[in-house]
C-alpha atoms as a PDB file:
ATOM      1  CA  UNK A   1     -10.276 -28.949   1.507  1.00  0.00           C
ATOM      2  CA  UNK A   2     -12.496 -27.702  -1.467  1.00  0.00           C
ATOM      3  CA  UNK A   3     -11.791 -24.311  -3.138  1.00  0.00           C
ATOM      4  CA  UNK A   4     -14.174 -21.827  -4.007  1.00  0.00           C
ATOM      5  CA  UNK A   5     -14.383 -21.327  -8.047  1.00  0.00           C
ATOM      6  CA  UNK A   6     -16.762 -19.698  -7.958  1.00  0.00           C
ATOM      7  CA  UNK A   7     -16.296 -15.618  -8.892  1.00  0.00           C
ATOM      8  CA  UNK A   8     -17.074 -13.148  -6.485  1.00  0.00           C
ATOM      9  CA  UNK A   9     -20.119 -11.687  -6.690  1.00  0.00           C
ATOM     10  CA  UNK A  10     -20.686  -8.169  -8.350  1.00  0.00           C
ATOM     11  CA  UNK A  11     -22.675  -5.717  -6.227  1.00  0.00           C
ATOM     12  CA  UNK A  12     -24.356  -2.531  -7.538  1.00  0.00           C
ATOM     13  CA  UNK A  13     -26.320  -0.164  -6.056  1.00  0.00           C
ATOM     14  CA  UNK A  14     -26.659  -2.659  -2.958  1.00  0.00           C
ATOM     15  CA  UNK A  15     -27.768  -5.586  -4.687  1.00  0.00           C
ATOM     16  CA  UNK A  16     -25.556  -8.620  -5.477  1.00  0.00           C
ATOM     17  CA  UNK A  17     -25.017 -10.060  -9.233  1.00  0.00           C
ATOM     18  CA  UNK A  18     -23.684 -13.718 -10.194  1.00  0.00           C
ATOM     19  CA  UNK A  19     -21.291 -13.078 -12.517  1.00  0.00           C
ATOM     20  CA  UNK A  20     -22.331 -16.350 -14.496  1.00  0.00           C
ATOM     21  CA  UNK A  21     -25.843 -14.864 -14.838  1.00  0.00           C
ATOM     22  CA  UNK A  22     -24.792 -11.464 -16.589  1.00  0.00           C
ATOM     23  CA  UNK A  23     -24.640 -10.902 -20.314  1.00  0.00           C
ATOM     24  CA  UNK A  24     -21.543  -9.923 -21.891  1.00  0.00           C
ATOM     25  CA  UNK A  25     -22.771  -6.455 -22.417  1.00  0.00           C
ATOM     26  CA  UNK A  26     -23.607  -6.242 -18.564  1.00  0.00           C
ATOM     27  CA  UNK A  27     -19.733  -7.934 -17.847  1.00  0.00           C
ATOM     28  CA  UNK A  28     -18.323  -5.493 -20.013  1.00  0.00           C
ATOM     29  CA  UNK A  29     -20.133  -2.021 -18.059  1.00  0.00           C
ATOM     30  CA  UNK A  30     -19.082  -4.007 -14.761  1.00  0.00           C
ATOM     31  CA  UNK A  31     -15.255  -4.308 -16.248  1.00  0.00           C
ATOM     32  CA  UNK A  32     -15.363  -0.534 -17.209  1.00  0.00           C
ATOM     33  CA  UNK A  33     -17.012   0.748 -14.060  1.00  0.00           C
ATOM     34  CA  UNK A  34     -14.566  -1.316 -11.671  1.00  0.00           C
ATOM     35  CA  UNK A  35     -11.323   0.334 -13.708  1.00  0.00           C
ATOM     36  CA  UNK A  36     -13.179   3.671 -13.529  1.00  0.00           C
ATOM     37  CA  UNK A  37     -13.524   3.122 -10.006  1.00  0.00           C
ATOM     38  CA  UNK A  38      -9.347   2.684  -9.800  1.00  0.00           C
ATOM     39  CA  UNK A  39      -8.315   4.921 -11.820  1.00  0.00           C
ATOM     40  CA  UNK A  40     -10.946   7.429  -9.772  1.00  0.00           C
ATOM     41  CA  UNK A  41      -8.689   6.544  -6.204  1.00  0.00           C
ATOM     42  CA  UNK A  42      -5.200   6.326  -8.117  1.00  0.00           C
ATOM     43  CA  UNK A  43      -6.090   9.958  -9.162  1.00  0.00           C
ATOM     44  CA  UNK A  44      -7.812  11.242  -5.972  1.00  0.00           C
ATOM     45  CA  UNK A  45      -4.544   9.670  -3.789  1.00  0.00           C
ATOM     46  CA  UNK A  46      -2.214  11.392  -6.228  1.00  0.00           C
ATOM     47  CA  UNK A  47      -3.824  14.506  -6.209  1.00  0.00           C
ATOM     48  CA  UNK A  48      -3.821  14.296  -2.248  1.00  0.00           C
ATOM     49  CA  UNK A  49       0.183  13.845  -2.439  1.00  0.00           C
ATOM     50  CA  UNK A  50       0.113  17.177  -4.854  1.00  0.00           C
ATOM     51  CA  UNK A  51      -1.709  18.674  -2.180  1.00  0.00           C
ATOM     52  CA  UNK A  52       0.405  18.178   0.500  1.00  0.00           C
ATOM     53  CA  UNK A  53       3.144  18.852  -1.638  1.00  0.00           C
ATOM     54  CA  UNK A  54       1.861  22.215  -2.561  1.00  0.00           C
ATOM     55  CA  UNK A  55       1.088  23.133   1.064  1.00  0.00           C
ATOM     56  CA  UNK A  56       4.783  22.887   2.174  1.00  0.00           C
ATOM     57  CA  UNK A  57       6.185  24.756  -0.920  1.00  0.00           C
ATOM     58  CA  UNK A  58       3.663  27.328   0.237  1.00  0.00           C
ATOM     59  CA  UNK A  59       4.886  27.650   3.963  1.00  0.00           C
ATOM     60  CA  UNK A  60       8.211  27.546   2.503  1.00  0.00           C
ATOM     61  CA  UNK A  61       7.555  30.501   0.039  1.00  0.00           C
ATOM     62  CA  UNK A  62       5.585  32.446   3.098  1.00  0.00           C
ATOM     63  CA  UNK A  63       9.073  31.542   4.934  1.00  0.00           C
ATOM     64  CA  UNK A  64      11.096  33.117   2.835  1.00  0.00           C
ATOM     65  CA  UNK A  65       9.377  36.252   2.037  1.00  0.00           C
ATOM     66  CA  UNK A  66       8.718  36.846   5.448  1.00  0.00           C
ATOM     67  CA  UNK A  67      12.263  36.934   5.971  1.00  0.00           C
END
């Protein structure tokens, strides 16, 4: 069985890049972008939890002062 070595390939803006063939300057915007990109859905997934959070403290206030 052989194993791939090979890096994946990069894709941007629907076109595919070897990562051998990139300059470091290039690797480097890729690196940033790619963390941007997690940090982007760490913050979009905790601000969905906040929502839903905020909803039921809302119901719960609405609750209580329509008692």
């Amino acid at each position: 069985m052989t194993e791939n070595t090979q890096p994946p390939k990069l894709k941007w803006k629907s076109k595919e890049y070897e990562q051998s063939s990139l300059t470091d300057p290039q690797k480097y915007l890729f690196s940033q972008l790619i963390d941007i990109e997690k940090k982007e859905n760490s913050a979009r997934f905790t601000l969905d939890q906040i929502g839903a959070m905020k909803q039921v403290f809302e119901e719960r206030l609405d609750k209580e002062l329509s008692q």
